[in-house]
Structures are given as C-alpha cells and as structure tokens.
Protein backbone atom coordinates (compact mmCIF):
# COMPACT_ATOMS: atom_id res chain seq x y z
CA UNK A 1 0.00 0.00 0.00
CA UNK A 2 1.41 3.07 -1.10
CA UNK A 3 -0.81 5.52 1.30
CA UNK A 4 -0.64 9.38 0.27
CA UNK A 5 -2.47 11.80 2.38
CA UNK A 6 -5.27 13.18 0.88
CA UNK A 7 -5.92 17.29 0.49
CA UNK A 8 -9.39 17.05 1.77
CA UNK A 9 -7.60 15.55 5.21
CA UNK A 10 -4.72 17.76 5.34
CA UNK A 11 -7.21 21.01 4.81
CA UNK A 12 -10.06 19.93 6.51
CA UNK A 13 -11.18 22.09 9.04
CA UNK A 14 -10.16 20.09 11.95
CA UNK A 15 -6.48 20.02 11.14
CA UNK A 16 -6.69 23.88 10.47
CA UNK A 17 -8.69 24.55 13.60
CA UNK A 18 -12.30 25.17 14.06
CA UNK A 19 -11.81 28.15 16.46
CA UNK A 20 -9.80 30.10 13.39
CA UNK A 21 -12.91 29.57 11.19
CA UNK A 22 -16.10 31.84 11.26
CA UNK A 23 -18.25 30.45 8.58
CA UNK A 24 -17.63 27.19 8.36
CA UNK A 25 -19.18 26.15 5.04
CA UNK A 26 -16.69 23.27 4.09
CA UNK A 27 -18.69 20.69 6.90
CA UNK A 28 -20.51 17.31 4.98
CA UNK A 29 -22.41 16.28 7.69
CA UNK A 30 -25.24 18.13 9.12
CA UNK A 31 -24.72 19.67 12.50
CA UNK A 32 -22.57 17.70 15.13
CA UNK A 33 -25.26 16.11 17.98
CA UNK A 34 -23.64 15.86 21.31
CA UNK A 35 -24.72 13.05 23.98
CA UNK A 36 -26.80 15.25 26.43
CA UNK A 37 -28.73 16.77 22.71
CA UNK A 38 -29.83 12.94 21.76
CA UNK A 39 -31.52 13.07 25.38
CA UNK A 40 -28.99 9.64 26.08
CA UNK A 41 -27.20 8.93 29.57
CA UNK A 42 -24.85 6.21 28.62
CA UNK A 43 -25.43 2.90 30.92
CA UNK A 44 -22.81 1.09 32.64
CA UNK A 45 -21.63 -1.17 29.88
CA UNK A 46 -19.03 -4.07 29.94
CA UNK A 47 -15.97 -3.37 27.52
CA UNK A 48 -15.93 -6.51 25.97
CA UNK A 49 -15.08 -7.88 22.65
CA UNK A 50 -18.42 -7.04 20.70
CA UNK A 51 -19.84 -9.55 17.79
CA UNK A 52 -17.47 -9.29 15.12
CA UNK A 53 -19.94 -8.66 12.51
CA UNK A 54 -21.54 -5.61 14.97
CA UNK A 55 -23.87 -6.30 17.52
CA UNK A 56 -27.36 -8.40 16.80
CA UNK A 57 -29.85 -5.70 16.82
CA UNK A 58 -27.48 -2.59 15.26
CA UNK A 59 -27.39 -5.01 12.43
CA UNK A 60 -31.06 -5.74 12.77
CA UNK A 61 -32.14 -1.85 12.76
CA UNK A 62 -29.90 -1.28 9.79
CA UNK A 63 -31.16 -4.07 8.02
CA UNK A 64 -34.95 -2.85 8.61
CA UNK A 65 -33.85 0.99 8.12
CA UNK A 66 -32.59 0.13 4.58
CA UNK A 67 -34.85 -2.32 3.53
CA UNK A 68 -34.93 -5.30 1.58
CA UNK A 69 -32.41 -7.02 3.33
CA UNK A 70 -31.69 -8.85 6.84
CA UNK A 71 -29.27 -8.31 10.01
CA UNK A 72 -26.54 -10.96 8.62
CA UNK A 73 -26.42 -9.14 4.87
CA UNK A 74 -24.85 -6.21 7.32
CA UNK A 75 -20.98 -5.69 8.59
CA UNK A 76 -20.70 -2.79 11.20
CA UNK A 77 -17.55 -0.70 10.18
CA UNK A 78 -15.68 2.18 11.61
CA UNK A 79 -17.48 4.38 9.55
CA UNK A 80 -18.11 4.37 5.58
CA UNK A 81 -14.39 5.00 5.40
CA UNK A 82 -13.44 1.76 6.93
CA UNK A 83 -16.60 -0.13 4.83
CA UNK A 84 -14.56 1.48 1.61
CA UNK A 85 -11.29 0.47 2.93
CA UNK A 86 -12.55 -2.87 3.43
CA UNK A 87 -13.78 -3.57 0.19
CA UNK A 88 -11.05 -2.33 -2.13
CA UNK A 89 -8.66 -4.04 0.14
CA UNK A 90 -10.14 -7.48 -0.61
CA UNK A 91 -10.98 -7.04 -3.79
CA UNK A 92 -9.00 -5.07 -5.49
CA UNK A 93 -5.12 -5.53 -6.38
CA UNK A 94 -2.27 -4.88 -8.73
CA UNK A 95 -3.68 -6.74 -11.36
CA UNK A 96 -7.34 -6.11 -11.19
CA UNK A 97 -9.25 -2.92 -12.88
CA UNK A 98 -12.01 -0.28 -10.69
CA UNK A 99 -14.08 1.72 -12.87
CA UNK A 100 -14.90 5.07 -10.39
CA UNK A 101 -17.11 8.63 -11.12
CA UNK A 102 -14.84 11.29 -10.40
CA UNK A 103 -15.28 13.72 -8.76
CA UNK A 104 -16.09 11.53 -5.67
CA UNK A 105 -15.37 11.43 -2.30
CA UNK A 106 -11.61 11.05 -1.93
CA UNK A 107 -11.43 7.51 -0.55
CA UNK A 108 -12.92 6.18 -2.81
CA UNK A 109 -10.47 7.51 -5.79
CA UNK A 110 -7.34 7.11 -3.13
CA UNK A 111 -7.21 3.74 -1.40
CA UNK A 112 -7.26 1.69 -4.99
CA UNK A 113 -4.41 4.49 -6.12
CA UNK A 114 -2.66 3.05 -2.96
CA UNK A 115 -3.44 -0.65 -3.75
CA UNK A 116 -2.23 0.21 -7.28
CA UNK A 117 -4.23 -1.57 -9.42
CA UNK A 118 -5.81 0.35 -12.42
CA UNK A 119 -8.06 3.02 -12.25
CA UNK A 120 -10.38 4.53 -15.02
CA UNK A 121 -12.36 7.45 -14.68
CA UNK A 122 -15.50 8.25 -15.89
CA UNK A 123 -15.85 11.84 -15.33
CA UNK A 124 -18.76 13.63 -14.31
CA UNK A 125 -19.13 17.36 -16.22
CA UNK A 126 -20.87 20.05 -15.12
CA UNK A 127 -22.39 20.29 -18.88
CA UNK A 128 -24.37 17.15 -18.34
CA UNK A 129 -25.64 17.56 -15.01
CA UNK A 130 -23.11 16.09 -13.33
CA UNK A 131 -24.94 12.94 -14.18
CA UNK A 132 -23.75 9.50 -13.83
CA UNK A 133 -24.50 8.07 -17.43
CA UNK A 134 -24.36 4.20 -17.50
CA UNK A 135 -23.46 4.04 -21.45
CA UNK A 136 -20.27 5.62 -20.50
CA UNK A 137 -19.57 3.46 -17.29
CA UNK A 138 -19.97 0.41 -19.45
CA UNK A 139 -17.69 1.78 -22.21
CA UNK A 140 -15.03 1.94 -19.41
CA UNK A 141 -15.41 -1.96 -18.56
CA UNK A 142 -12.60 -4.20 -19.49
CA UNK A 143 -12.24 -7.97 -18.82
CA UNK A 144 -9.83 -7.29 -15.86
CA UNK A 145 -12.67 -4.60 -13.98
CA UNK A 146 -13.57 -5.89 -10.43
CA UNK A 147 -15.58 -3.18 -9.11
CA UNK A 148 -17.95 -0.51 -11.07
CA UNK A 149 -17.90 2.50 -8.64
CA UNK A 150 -20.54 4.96 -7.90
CA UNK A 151 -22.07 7.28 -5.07
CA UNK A 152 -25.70 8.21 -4.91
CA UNK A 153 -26.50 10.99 -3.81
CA UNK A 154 -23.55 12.06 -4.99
CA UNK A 155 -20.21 13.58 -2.94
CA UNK A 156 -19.71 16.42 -3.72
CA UNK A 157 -22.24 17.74 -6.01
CA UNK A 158 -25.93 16.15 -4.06
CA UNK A 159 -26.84 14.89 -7.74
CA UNK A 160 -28.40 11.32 -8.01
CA UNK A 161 -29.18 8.29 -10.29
CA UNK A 162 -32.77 7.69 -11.43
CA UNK A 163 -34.08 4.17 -10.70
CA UNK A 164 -33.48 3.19 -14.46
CA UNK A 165 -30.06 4.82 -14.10
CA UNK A 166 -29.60 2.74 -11.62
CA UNK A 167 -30.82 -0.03 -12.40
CA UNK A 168 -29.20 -0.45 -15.87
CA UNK A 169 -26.02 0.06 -13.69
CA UNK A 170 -26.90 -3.51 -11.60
CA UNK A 171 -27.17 -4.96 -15.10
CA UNK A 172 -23.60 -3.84 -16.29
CA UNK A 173 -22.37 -5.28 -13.54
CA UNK A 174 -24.22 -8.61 -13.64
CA UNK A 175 -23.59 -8.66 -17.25
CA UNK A 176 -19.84 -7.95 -17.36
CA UNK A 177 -19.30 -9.96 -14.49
CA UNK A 178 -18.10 -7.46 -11.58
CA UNK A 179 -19.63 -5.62 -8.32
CA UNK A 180 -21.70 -2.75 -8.31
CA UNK A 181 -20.54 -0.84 -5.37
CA UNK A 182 -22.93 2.07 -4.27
CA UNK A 183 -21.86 4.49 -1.98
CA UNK A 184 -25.17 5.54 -0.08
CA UNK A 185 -23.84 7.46 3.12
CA UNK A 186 -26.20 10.66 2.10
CA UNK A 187 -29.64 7.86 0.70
CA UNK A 188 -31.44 9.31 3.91
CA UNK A 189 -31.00 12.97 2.85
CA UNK A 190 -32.65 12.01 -0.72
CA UNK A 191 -35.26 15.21 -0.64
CA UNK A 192 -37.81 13.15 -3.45
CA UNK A 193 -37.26 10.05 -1.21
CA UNK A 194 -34.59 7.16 -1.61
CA UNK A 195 -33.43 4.81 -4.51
CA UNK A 196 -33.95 0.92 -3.25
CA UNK A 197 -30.96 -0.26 -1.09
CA UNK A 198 -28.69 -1.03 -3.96
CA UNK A 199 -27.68 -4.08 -2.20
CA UNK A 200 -30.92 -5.69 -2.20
CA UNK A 201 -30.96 -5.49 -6.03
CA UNK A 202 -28.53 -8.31 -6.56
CA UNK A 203 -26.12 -10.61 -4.82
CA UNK A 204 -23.62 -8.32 -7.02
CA UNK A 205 -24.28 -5.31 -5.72
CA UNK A 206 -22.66 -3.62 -2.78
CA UNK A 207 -23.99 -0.77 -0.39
CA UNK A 208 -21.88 1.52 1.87
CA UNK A 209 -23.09 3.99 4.67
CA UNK A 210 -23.24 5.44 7.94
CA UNK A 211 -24.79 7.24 10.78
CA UNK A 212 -22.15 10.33 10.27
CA UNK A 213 -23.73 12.60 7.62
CA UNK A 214 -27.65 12.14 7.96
CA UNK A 215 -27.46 12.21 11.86
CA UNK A 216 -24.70 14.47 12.91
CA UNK A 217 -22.54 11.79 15.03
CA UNK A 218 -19.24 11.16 12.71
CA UNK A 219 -17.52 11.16 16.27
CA UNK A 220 -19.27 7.70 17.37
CA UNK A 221 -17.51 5.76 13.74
CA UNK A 222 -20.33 3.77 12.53
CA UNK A 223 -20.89 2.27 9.27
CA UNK A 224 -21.95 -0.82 7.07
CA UNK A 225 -21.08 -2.69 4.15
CA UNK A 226 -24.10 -4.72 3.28
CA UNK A 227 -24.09 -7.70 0.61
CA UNK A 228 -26.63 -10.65 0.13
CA UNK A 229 -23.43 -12.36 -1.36
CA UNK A 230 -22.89 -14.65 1.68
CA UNK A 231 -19.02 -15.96 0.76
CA UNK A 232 -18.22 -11.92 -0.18
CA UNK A 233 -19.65 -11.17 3.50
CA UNK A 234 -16.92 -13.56 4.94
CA UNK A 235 -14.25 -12.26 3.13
CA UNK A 236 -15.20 -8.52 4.69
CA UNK A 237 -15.53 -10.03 7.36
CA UNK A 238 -11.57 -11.37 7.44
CA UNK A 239 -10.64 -8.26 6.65
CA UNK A 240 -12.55 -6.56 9.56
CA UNK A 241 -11.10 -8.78 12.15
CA UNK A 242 -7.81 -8.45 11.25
CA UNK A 243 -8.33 -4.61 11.17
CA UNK A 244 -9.68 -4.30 14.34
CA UNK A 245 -11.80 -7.47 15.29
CA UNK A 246 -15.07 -5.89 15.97
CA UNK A 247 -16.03 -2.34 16.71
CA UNK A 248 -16.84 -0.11 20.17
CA UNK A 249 -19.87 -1.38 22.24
CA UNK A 250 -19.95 2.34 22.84
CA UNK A 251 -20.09 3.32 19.63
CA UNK A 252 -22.73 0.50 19.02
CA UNK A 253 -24.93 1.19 21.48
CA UNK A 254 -25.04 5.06 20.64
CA UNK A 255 -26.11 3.58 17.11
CA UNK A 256 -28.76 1.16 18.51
CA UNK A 257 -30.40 4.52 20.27
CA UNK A 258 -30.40 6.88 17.02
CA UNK A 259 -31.95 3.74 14.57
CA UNK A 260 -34.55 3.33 17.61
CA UNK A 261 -35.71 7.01 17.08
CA UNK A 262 -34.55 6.97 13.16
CA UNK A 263 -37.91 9.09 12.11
CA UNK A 264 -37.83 11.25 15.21
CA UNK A 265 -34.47 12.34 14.25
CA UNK A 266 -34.49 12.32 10.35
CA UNK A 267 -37.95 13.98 9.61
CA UNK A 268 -37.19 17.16 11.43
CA UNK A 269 -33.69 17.24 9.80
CA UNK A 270 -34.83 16.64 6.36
CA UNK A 271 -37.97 19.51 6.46
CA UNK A 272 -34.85 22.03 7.11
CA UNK A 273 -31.92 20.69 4.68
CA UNK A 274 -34.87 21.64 2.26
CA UNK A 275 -35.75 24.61 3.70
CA UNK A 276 -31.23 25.40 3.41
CA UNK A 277 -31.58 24.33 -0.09
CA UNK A 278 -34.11 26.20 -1.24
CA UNK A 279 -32.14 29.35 0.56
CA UNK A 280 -28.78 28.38 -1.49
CA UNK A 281 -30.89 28.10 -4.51
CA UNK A 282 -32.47 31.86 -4.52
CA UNK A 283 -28.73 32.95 -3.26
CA UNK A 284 -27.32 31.59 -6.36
CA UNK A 285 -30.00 32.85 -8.39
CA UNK A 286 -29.06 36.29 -7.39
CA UNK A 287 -25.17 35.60 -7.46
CA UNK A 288 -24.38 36.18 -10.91
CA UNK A 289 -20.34 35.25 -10.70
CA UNK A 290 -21.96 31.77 -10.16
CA UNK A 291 -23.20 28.33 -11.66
CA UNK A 292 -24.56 25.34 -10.39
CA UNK A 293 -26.31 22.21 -10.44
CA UNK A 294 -29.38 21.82 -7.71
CA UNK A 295 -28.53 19.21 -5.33
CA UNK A 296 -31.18 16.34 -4.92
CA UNK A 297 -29.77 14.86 -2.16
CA UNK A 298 -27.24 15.42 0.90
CA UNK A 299 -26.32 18.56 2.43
CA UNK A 300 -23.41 19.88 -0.24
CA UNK A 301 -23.72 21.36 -3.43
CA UNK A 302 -20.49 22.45 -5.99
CA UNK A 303 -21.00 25.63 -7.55
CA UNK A 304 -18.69 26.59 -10.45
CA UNK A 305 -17.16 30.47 -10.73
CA UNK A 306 -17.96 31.64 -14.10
CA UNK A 307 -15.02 32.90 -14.62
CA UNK A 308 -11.45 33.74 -12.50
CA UNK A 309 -11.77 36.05 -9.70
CA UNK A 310 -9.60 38.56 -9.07
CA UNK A 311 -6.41 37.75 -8.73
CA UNK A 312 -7.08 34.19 -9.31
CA UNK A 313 -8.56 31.24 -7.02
CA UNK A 314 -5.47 31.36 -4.81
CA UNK A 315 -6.48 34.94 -3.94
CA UNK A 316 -10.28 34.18 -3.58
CA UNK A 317 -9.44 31.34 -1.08
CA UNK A 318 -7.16 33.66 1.12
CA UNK A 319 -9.29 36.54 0.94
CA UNK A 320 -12.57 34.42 1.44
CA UNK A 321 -10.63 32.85 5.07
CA UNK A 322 -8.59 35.82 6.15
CA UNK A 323 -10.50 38.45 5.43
CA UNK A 324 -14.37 36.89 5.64
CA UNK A 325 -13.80 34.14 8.38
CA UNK A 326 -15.33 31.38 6.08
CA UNK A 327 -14.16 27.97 4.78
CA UNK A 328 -15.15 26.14 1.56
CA UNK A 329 -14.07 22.67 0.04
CA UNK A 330 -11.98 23.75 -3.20
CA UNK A 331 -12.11 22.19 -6.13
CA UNK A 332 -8.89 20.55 -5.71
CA UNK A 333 -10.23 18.03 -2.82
CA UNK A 334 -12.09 16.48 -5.55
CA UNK A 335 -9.11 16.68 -8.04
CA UNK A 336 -11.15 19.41 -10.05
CA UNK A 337 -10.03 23.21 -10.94
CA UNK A 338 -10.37 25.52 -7.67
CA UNK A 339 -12.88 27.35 -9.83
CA UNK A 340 -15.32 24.75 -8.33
CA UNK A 341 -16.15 24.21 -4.40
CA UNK A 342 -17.97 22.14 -2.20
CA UNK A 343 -20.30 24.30 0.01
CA UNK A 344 -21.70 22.55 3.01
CA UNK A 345 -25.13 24.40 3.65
CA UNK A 346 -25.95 21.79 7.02
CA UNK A 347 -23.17 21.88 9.27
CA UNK A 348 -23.27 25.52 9.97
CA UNK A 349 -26.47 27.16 11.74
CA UNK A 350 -29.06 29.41 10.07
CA UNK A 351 -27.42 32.62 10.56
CA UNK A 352 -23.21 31.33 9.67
CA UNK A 353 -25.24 29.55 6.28
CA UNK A 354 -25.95 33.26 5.54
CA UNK A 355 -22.85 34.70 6.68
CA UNK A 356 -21.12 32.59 4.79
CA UNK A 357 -23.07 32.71 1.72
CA UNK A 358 -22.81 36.39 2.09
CA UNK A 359 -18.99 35.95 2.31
CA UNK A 360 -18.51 34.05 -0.53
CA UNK A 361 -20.22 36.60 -3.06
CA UNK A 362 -17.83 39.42 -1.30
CA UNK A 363 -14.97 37.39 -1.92
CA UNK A 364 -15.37 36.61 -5.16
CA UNK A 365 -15.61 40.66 -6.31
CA UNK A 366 -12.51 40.77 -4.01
C-alpha cells in the first residue's frame, strides 16, 4: 500500500482549527449532535469484545432501516471509510481494474491508487448535469474490472441516479461480471425520497453507509457494508477482524439509540436541509459570478465560478478565510479546478449559512 495523504484531510477544518474559522461552510455532515442533545445517559456497559460482525440488533435496525435485506447481509464498520477500505482491500489488487465517477469522495479515488491496481475514470461534467450516465460506465469496462464505482446521492455535487439509471447500472455489472458498489452514506437525505438499497438489487451489488452525515454523530464511527453475497460477507468479514476485530460497544450502542428514534431524528432534519436548499438556490439565483447544479440529495452542493476572480482562485481562497472568516471545500479536494467548491449548507447554523453565503459573493468581487 502506497498511502498518500489526501488534500481534503490535510485542509479539513479540523487540522486547520475550528476556532480560526467563522463560517464554516466546508462541513458534509449536518450539525454535530452531542450526547446530552440525543436526550442519552450512557449505561454502565461491559468493555468486551463485541460480535465481530456488529452487535445483533445494530445489524437488525440497519437491516430494517434500509430495507430489503436482513441483520446478517450487514458488517458494522468504523465508519463508511473503513466499509470502503474494506472492500477495495479485498478485492482489489495490482492486477485487477475499478471503474470510479470522479469527482467523488476522496477515498474512494485514493485507497485503490494506494493498492495500485488500475483506475479509469469516468468523469462527471458540469455540462451534463453532473450525471452519472451508464453508457459511459460500461464503455469503461474491461475484462480485468472488479468493481464498477458509484455514489448516490452524490459527494460532492448532491446529484443522483434515477431508478433506471440505476438499475441499468446492476445490469452492467451482472452482465460484465463485476460488483456494483454504491456508496449511499447521504440515501437518507434524498429530498424526493430514496433509490432501493442497492444491495438488495442483486447478490452483485454492494452498499456503503453510515450514521455520520444524515445524523450528525461522525464522532461515534459507525458504518456498514451490506451484501446478500454470503461468501463476499466472509471475506469482509476477514478483513474486519484483522483490522480491528469488531467495533466499540460504545459506539454500538449510541447507534442502537439513534436507529430506535430513526424518524424522530431524520424527519425534522430533512424539512430544514430543504428549507437550506431552497435558501442556497435563490442565493445563487441572485449571485451572478456563479453556476450550479441543484442538489437532490445530501447537504453539499459544488458551484462553479464563471469565470477567474480577481487575482485568481489562490487569492479568492485567502481573501474568502482571512478576510471573511469562512471555509469552503476547493475544487482541488475532488481533483477538479479551484474554480469549483464544495459548500456545506448543514453543518453551519441558520445565521453562519448566511454569513457565509454572504462571504462568498464578497470574496469573489474581491
């Protein structure tokens, strides 16, 4: 494994420091929840070796949350990060082939780089949507491909797949005789309501996600690989317990408590992404140094400058932090010119959105 850091780590705002960052607009996640706000008192639990696979009924709740699939189709992970590490690590080497989207979230572009097998992407343009078109994913399939690789809703941009799109993807794969792997972390923020589990579409077909974006709690480091493909389930499996054998009964329980009250928490959080959306939307209506494409899904969107700013994007990035207080995710995170960014619009409250927002359009006339 050849590991490189990636930008998006080195720059994100927790190596920088929160405290130097007024509007923090860079954030994937909605806001962070804290213990106390989830209304939990954590019990007195033994700190045992959990089940490897992740505890009976976290499994069971994610199975039934998804749908269309049961608790032992489900691996707990340390996040979707460690479900993605998982899977290109066991399937993927030197001599295999991953088609990927790109731009994507960086793991998934960076841990096959590391692996080094071969990587084609199938890039997503601005022109078109950003749209994930399956003629071109299967014009990218050789006879060596392993894994087709997707995200949906999609990181960074909120765009999605339609349910043909996707499921004239889960033929490709069946057809050409490789996985289908679906990243899903953001299917619960899908504003027209989700795709079907991915997974349960075909023994081929692999699903990734977590509890971190949808439900503010990336701190607790839970996630899932689920497959119906009971021999590929043992082989993550392997690879999870000789990563770190089974997860944080902490962690686990936290999980259990959130899935209990999964409505309670989501409805409420999904009524104001939209309402945030609909804000960004009329802002970039009115911002004419900018273009986008309306997210349908997740809480980030990736507007494009219409042309340089002044001075250039270096200058609009300083200027935009040192002078404005307010962070965005730069084009380069998502190896894409720094005339695109990722703006978070459900991290930061009401008012820092606006601030921020505000920000931005000062920045960019410098």
């Amino acid at each position: 494994m050849r590991y490189v850091r990636m930008p998006i780590e080195v720059e994100s705002p927790e190596e920088y420091g929160y405290g130097r960052i007024r509007y923090n607009l860079s954030e994937s996640s909605v806001a962070d929840r804290s213990v106390a706000g989830l209304g939990l008192t954590i019990p007195d639990l033994t700190l045992l070796y959990g089940e490897h696979r992740g505890g009976g009924e976290l499994r069971r709740l994610i199975a039934e949350t998804s749908g269309g699939v049961v608790a032992d189709d489900v691996l707990v992970t340390v996040g979707a990060a460690g479900a993605l590490f998982i899977i290109a690590t066991a399937l993927l080497g030197a001599d295999d082939h991953l088609v990927v989207v790109r731009p994507n979230y960086a793991t998934n572009l960076e841990t096959p780089r590391a692996i080094g097998c071969a990587v084609t992407h199938v890039e997503l343009d601005f022109e078109s949507g950003f749209r994930i078109d399956p003629q071109a994913i299967a014009a990218a399939v050789t006879s060596k491909t392993r894994i087709i690789s997707v995200t949906c809703p999609h990181n960074p941009t909120g765009t999605m797949l339609s349910a043909v799109e996707l499921g004239e993807l889960v033929a490709l794969a069946k057809a050409r005789g490789c996985y289908l792997l679906v990243d899903e972390t953001y299917r619960d923020l899908s504003f027209d309501g989700p795709l079907p589990l991915a997974a349960s579409l075909g023994e081929h077909v692999i699903s990734v996600a977590s509890l971190s974006k949808a439900y503010g709690v990336p701190g607790i480091r839970i996630g899932w690989i689920i497959t119906r493909d009971t021999a590929l389930q043992e082989r993550f499996l392997a690879a999870k317990e000789q990563i770190s054998i089974c997860g944080s009964v902490i962690d686990e329980w936290v999980g259990e408590q959130i899935l209990t009250r999964r409505d309670e928490l989501l409805t409420p959080t999904l009524t104001e992404m939209r309402r945030r959306r609909d804000r960004v939307t009329e802002w970039i209506a009115g911002e004419d140094l900018l273009d986008w494409v309306a997210p349908s899904g997740g809480v980030v969107c990736f507007p494009r400058m219409r042309s340089e700013p002044r001075g250039g994007t270096d200058a609009f990035y300083k200027r935009l932090l040192e002078e404005h207080g307010c962070y965005v995710g730069p084009g380069h995170w998502f190896e894409l010119p720094d005339t695109y960014f990722r703006l978070g619009y459900g991290w930061p409250t009401a008012e820092e959105l606006e601030g921020g927002l505000q920000a931005i359009s000062a920045a960019l006339r410098g």
